[in-house]
Each structure stands twice: as structure tokens, then as C-alpha cells.
PDB file of N, CA and C in Angstrom:
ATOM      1  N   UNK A   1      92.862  89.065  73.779  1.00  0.00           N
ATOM      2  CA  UNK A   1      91.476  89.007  74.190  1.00  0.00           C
ATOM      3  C   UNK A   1      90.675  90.168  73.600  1.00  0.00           C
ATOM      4  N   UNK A   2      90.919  91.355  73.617  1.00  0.00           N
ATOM      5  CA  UNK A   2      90.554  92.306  73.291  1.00  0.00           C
ATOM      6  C   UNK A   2      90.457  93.010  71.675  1.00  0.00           C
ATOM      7  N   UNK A   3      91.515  92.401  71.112  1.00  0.00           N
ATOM      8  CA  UNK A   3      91.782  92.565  69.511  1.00  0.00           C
ATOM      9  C   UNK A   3      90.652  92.079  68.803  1.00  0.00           C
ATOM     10  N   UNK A   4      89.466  91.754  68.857  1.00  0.00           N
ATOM     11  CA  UNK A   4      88.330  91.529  67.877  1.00  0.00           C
ATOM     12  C   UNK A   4      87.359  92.182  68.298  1.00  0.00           C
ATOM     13  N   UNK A   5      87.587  93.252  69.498  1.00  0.00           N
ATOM     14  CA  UNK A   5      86.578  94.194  69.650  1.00  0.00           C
ATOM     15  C   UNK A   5      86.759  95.419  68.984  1.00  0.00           C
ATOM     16  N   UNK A   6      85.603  95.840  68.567  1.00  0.00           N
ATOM     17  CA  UNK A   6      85.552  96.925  67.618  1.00  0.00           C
ATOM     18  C   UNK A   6      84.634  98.076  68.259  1.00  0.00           C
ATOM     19  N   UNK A   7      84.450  99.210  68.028  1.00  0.00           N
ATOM     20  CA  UNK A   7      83.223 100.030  68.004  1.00  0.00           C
ATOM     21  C   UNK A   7      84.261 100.988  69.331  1.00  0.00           C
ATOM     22  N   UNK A   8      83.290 101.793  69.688  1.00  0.00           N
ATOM     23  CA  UNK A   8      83.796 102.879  70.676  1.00  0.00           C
ATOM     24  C   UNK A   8      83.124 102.705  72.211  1.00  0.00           C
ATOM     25  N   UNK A   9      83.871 103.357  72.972  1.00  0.00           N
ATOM     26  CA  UNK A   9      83.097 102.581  74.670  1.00  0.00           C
ATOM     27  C   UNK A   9      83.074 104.262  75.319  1.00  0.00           C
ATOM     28  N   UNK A  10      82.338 104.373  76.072  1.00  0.00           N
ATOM     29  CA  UNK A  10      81.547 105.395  76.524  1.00  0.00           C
ATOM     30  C   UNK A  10      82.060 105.452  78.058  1.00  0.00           C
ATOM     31  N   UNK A  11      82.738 106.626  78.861  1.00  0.00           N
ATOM     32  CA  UNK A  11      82.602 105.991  79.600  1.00  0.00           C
ATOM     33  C   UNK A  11      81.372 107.476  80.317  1.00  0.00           C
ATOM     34  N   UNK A  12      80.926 106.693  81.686  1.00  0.00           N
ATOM     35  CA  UNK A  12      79.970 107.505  82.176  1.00  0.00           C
ATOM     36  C   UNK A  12      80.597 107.896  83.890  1.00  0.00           C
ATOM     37  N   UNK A  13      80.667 108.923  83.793  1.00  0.00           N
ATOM     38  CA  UNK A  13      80.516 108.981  85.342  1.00  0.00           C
ATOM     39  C   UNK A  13      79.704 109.485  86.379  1.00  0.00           C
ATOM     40  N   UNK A  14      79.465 108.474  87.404  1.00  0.00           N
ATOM     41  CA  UNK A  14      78.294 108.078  87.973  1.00  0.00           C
ATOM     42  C   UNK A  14      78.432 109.263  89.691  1.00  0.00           C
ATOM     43  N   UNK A  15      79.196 109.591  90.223  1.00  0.00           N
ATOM     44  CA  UNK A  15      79.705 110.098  91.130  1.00  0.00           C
ATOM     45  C   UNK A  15      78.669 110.473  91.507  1.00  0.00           C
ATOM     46  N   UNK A  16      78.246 112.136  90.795  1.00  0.00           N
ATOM     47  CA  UNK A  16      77.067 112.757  91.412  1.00  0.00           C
ATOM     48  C   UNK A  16      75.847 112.440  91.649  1.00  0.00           C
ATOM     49  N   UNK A  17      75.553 110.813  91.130  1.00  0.00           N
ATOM     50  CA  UNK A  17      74.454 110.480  91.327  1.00  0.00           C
ATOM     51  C   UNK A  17      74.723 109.348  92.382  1.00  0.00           C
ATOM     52  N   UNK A  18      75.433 108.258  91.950  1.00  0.00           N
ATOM     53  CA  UNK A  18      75.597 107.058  92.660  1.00  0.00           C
ATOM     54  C   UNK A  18      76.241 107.182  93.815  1.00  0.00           C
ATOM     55  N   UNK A  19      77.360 108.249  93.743  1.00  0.00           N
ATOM     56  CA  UNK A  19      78.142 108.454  94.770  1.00  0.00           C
ATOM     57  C   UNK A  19      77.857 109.365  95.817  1.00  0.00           C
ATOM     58  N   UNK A  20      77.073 110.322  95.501  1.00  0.00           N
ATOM     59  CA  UNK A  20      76.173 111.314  96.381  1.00  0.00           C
ATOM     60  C   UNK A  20      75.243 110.617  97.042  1.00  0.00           C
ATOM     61  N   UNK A  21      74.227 109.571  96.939  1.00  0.00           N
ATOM     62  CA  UNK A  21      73.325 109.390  97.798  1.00  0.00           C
ATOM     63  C   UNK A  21      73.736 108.420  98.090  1.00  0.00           C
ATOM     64  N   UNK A  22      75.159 108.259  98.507  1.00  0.00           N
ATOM     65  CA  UNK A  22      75.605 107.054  99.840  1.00  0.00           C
ATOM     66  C   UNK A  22      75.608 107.895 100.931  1.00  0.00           C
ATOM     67  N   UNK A  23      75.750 109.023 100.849  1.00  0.00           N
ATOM     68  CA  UNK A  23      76.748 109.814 101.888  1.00  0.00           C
ATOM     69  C   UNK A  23      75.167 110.252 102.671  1.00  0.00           C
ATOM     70  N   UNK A  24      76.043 110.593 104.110  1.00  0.00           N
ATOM     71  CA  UNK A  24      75.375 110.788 104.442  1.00  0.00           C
ATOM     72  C   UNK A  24      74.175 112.090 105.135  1.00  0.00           C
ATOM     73  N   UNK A  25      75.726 112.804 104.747  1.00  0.00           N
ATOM     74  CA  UNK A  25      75.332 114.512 104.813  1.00  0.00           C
ATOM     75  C   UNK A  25      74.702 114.750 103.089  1.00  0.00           C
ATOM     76  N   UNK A  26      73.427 115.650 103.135  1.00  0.00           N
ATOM     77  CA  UNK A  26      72.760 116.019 101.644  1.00  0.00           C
ATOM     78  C   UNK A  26      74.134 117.263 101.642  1.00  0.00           C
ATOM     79  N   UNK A  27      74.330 117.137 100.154  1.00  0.00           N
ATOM     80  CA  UNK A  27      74.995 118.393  99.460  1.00  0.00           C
ATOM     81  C   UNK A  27      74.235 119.781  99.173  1.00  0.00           C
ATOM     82  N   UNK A  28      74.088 121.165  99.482  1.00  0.00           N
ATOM     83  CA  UNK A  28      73.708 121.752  98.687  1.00  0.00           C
ATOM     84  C   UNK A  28      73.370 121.164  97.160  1.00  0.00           C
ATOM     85  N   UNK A  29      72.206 122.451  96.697  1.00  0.00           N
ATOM     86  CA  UNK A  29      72.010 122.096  95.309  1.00  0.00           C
ATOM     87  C   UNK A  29      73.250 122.646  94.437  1.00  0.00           C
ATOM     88  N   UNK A  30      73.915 123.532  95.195  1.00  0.00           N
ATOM     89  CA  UNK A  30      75.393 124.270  94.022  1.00  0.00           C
ATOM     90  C   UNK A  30      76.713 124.076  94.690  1.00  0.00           C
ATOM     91  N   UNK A  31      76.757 122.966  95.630  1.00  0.00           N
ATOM     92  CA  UNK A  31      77.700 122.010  95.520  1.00  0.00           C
ATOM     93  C   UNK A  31      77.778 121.173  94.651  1.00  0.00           C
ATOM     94  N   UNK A  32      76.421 120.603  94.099  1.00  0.00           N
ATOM     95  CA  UNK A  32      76.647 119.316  93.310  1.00  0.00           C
ATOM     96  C   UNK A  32      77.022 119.881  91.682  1.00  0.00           C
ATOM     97  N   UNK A  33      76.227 120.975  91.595  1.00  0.00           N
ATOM     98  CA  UNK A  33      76.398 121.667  90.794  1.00  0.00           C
ATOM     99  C   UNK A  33      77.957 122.008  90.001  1.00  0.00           C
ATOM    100  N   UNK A  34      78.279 122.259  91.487  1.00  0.00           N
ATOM    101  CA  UNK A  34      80.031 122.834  91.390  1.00  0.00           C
ATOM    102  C   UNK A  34      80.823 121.170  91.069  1.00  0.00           C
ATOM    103  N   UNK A  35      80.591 120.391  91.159  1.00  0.00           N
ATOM    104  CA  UNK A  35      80.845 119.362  91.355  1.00  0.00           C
ATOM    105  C   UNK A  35      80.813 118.629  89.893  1.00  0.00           C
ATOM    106  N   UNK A  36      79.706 118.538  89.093  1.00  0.00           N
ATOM    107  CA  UNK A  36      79.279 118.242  87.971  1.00  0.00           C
ATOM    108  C   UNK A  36      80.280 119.239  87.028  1.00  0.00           C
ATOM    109  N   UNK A  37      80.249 120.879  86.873  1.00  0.00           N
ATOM    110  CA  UNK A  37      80.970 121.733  86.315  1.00  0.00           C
ATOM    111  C   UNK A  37      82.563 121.090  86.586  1.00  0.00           C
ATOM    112  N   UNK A  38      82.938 120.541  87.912  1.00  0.00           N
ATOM    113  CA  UNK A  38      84.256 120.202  87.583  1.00  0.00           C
ATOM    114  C   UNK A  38      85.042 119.042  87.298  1.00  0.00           C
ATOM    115  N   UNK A  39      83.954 118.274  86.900  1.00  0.00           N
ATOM    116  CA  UNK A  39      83.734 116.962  86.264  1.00  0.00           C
ATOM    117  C   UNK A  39      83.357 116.995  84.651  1.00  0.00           C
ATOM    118  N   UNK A  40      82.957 118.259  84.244  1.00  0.00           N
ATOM    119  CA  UNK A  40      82.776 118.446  83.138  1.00  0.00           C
ATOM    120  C   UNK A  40      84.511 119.156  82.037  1.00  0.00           C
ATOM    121  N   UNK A  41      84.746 120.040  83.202  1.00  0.00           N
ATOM    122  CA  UNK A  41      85.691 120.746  83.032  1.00  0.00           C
ATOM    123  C   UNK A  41      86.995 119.716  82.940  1.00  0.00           C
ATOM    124  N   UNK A  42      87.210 118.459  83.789  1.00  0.00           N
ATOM    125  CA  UNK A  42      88.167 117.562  83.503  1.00  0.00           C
ATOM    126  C   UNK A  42      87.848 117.090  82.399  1.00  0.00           C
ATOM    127  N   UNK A  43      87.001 116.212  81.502  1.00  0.00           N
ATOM    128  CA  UNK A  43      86.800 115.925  80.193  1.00  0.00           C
ATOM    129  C   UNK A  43      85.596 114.693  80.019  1.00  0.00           C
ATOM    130  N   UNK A  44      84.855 114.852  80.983  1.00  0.00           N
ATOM    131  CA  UNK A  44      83.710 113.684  81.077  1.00  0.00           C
ATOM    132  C   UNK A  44      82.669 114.786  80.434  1.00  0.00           C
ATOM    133  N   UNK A  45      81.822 113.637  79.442  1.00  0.00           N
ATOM    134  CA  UNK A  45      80.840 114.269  78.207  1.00  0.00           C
ATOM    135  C   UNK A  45      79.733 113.618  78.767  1.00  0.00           C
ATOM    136  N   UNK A  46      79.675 112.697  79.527  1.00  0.00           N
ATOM    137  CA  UNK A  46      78.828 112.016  80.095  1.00  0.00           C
ATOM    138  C   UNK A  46      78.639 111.554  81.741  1.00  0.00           C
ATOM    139  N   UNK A  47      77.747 112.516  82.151  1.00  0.00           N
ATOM    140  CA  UNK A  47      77.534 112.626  83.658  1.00  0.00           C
ATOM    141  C   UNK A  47      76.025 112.082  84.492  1.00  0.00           C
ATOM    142  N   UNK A  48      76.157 111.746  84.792  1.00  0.00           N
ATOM    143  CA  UNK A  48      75.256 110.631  85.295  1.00  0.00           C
ATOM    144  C   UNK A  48      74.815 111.610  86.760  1.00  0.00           C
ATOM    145  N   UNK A  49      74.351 112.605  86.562  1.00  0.00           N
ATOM    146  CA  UNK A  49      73.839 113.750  87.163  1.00  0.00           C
ATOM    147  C   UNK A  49      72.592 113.292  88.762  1.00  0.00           C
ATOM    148  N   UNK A  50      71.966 112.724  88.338  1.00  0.00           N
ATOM    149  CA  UNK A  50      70.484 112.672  89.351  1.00  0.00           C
ATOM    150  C   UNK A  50      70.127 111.257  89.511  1.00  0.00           C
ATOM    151  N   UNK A  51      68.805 111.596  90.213  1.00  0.00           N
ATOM    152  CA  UNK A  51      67.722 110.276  90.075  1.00  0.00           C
ATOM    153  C   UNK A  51      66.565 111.444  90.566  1.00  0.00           C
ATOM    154  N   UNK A  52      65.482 110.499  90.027  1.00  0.00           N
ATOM    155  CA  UNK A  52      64.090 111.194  90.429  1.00  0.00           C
ATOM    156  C   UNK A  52      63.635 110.088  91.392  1.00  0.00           C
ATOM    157  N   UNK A  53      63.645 109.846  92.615  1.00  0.00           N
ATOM    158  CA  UNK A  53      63.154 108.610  93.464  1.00  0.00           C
ATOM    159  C   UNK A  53      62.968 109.491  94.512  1.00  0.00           C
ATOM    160  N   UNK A  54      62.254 108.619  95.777  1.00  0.00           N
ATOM    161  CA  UNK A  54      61.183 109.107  96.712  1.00  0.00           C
ATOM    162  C   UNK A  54      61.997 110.181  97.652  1.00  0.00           C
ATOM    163  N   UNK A  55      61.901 111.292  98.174  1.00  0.00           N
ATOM    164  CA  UNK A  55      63.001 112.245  99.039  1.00  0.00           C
ATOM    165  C   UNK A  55      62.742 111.620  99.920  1.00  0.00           C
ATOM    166  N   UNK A  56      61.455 111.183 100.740  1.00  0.00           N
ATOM    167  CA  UNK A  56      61.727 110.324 101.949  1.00  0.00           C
ATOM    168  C   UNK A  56      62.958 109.622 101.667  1.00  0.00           C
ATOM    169  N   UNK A  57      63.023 108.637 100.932  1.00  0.00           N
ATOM    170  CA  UNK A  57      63.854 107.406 101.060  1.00  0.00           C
ATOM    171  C   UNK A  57      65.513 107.546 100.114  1.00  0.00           C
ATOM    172  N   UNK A  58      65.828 109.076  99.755  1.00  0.00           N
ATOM    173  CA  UNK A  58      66.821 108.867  99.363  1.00  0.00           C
ATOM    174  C   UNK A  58      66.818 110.792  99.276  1.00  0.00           C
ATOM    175  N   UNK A  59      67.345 111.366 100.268  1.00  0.00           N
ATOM    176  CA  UNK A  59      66.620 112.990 100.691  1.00  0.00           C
ATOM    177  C   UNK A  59      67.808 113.190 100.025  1.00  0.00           C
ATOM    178  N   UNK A  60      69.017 112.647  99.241  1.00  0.00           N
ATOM    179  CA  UNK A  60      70.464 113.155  98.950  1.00  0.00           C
ATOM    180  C   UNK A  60      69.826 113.565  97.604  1.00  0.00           C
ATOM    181  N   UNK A  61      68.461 113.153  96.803  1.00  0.00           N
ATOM    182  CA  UNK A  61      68.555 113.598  95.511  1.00  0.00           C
ATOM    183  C   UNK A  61      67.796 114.569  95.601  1.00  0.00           C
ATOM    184  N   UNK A  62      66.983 114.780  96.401  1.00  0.00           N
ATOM    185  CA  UNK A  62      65.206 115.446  96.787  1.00  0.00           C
ATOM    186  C   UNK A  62      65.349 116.776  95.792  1.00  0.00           C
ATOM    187  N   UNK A  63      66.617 117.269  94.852  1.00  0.00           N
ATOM    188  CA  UNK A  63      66.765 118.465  94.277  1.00  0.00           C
ATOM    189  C   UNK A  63      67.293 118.193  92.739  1.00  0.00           C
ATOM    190  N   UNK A  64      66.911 117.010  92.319  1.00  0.00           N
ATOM    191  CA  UNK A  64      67.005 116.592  91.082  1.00  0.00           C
ATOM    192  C   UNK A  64      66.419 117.379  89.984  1.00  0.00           C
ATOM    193  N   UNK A  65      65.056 117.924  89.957  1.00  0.00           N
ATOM    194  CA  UNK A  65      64.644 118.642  89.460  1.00  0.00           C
ATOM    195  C   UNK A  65      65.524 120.250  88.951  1.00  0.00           C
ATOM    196  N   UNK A  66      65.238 120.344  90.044  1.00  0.00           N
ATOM    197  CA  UNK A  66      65.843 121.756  90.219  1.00  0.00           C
ATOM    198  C   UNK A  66      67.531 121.592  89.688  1.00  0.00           C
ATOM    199  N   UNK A  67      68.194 120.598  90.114  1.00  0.00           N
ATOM    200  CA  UNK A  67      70.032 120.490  89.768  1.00  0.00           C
ATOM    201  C   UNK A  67      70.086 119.782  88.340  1.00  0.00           C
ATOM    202  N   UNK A  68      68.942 119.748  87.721  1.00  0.00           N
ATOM    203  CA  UNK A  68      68.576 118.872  86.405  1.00  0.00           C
ATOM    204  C   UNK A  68      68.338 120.072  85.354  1.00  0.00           C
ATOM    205  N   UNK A  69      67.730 120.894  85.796  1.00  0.00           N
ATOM    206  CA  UNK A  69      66.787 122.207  85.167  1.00  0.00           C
ATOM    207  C   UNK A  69      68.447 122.697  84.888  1.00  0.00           C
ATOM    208  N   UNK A  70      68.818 123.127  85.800  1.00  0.00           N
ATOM    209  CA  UNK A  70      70.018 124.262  86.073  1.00  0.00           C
ATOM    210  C   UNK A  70      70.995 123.968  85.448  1.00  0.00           C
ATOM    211  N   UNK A  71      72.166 122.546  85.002  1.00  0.00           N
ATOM    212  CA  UNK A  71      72.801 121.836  84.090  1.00  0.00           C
ATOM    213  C   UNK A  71      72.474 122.274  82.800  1.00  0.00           C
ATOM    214  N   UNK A  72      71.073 121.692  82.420  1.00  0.00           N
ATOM    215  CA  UNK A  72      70.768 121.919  80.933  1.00  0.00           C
ATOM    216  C   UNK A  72      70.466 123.374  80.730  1.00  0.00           C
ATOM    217  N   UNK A  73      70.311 124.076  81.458  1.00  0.00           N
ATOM    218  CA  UNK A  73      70.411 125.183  81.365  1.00  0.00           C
ATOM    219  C   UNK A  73      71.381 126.167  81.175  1.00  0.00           C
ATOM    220  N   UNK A  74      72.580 125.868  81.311  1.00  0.00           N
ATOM    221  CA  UNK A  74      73.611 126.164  81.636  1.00  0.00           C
ATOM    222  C   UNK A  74      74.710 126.157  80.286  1.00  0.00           C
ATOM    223  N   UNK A  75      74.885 127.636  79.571  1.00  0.00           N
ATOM    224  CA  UNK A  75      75.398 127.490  78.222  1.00  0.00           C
ATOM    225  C   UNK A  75      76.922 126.849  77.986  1.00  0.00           C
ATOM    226  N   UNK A  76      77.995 126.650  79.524  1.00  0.00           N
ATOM    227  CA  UNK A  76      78.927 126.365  79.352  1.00  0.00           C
ATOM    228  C   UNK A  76      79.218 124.554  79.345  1.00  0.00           C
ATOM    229  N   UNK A  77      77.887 123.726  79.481  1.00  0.00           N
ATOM    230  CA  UNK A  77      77.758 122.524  79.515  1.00  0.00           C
ATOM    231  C   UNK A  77      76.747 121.907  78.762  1.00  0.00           C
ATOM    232  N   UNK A  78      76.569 123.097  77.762  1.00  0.00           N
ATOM    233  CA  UNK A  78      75.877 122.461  76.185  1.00  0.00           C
ATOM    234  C   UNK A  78      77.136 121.328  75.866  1.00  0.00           C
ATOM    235  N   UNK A  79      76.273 120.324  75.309  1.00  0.00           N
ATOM    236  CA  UNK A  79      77.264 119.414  74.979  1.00  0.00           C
ATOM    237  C   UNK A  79      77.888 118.038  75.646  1.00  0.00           C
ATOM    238  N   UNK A  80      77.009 118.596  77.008  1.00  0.00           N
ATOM    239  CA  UNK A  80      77.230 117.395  77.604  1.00  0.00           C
ATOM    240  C   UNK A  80      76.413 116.431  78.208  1.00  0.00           C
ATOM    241  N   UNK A  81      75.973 114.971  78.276  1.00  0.00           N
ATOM    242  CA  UNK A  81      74.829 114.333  78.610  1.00  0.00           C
ATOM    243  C   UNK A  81      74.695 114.365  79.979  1.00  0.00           C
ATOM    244  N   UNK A  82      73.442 113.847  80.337  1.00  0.00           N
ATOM    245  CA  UNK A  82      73.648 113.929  81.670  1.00  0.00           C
ATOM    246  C   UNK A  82      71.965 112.784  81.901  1.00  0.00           C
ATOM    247  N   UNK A  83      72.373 111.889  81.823  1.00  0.00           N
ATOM    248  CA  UNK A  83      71.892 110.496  81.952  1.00  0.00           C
ATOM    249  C   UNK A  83      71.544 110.590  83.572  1.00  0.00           C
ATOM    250  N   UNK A  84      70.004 110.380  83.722  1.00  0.00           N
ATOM    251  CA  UNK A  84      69.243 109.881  85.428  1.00  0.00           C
ATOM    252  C   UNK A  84      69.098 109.129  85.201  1.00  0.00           C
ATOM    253  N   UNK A  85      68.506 108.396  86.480  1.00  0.00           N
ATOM    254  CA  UNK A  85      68.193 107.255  86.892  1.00  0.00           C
ATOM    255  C   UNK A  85      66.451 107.688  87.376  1.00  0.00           C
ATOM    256  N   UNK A  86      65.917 106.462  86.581  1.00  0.00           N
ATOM    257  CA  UNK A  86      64.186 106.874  87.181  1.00  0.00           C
ATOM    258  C   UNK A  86      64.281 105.072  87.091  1.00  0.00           C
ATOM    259  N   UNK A  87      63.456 105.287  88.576  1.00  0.00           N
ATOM    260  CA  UNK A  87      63.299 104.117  89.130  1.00  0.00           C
ATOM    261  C   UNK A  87      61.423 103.354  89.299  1.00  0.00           C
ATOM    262  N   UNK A  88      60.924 104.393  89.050  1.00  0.00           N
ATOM    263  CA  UNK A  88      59.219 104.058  88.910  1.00  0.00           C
ATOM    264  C   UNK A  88      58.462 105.521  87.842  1.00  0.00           C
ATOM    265  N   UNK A  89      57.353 104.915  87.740  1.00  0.00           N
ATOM    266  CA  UNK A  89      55.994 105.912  87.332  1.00  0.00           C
ATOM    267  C   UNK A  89      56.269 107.406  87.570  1.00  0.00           C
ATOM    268  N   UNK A  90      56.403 107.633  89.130  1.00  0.00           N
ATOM    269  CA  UNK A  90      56.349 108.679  89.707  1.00  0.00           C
ATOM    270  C   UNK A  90      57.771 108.864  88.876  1.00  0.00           C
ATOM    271  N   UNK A  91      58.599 108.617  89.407  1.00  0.00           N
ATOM    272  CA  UNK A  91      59.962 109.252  89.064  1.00  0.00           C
ATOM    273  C   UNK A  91      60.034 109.645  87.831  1.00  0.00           C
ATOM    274  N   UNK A  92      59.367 108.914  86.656  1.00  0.00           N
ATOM    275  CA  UNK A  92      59.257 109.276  84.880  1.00  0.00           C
ATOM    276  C   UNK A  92      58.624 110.393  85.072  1.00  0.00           C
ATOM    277  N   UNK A  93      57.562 110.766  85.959  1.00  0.00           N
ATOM    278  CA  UNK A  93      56.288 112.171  85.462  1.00  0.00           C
ATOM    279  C   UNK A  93      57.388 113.238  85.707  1.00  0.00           C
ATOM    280  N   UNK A  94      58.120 112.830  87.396  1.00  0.00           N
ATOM    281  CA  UNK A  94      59.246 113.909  87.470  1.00  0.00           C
ATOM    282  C   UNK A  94      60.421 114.734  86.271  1.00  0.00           C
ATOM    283  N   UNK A  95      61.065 113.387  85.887  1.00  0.00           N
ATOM    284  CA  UNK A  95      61.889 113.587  85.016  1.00  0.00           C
ATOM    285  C   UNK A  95      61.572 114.249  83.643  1.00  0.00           C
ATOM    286  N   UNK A  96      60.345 113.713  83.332  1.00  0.00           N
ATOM    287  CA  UNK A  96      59.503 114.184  81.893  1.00  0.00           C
ATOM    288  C   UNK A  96      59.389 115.828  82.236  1.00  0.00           C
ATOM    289  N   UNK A  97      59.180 115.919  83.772  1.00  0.00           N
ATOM    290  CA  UNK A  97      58.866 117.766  83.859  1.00  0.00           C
ATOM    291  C   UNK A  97      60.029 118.786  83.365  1.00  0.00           C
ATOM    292  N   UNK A  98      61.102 118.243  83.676  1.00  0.00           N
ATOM    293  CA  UNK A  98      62.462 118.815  83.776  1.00  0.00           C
ATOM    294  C   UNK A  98      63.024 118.357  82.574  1.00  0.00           C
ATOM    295  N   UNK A  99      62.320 117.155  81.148  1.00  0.00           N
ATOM    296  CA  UNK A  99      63.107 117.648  79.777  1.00  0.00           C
ATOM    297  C   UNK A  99      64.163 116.529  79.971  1.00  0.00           C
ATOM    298  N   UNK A 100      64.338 115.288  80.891  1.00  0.00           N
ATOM    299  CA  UNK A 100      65.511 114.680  81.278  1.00  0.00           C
ATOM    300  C   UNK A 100      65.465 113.617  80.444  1.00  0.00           C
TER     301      UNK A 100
END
């Protein structure tokens, strides 16, 4: 089944974003932080870090900005992507602030 596929597959992991705003306790901003660094440190190049969406309605990300800034900022995780999720207008002006 698989033998006529070609090209390379990516994988992404979604944890700190998808998997953080199920829960129901918010993380610190340098838990997630710590969290991402040791997700980086196992061998994922691609981290699926945030979302920019409403803090009323999803208060687990409400520090996207700020845990977005601090990543790319961060000289020991040059090198690694870190793919959000923007879900409207508002959420693009957010993300556009922070370079995402």
C-alpha cells in the first residue's frame, strides 16, 4: 500500500496547544514553556506551540503572545517551528504582533 508513496512526512506535535486547552487547570506561562523545551529536547522540529483565540472562551491559551514571543526568542530553539492556530481576524492581528 505504501510503496508508491514518495516525498517526506512531517510530523507535528500538537500537545502544547491541542492538548493544553482541554485541561482544565491553566498552566503557568514557564510550565508550558518547560514543556515545549522538553519536547524540543526529545527531537520534535515542529511544535504546534499556541493559538491566538478569545481568553474568555479558551483562558488555557490567554498567554500565547507572551509564550510565542519567549520560544522565538530563545537561542537554544532556533531551528525549530512552532506552527499556531488562528482561528479569526482578531486572532491574525494577535499573532501578526508576536512575528507568528
Amino acid at each position: 500500500m505504501l510503496e508508491n508513496v514518495t516525498g517526506d512526512v512531517q510530523i507535528v506535535e500538537v500537545g502544547p496547544r491541542d492538548g493544553l486547552q482541554n485541561e482544565a487547570k491553566v498552566l503557568e506561562t514557564e510550565d508550558k514553556f518547560s514543556f515545549i523545551v522538553k519536547l524540543a529536547k526529545a527531537g520534535f522540529s515542529c511544535i504546534e506551540a499556541t493559538s491566538f483565540v478569545r481568553h474568555d472562551r479558551v483562558p488555557q491559551m490567554a498567554d500565547g503572545e507572551k509564550l510565542f514571543s519567549r520560544l522565538t526568542e530563545t537561542p537554544k530553539l532556533k531551528g525549530i517551528d512552532f506552527p499556531v492556530l488562528i482561528p479569526n481576524l482578531k486572532g491574525l492581528e494577535k499573532a501578526l504582533k508576536v512575528k507568528a
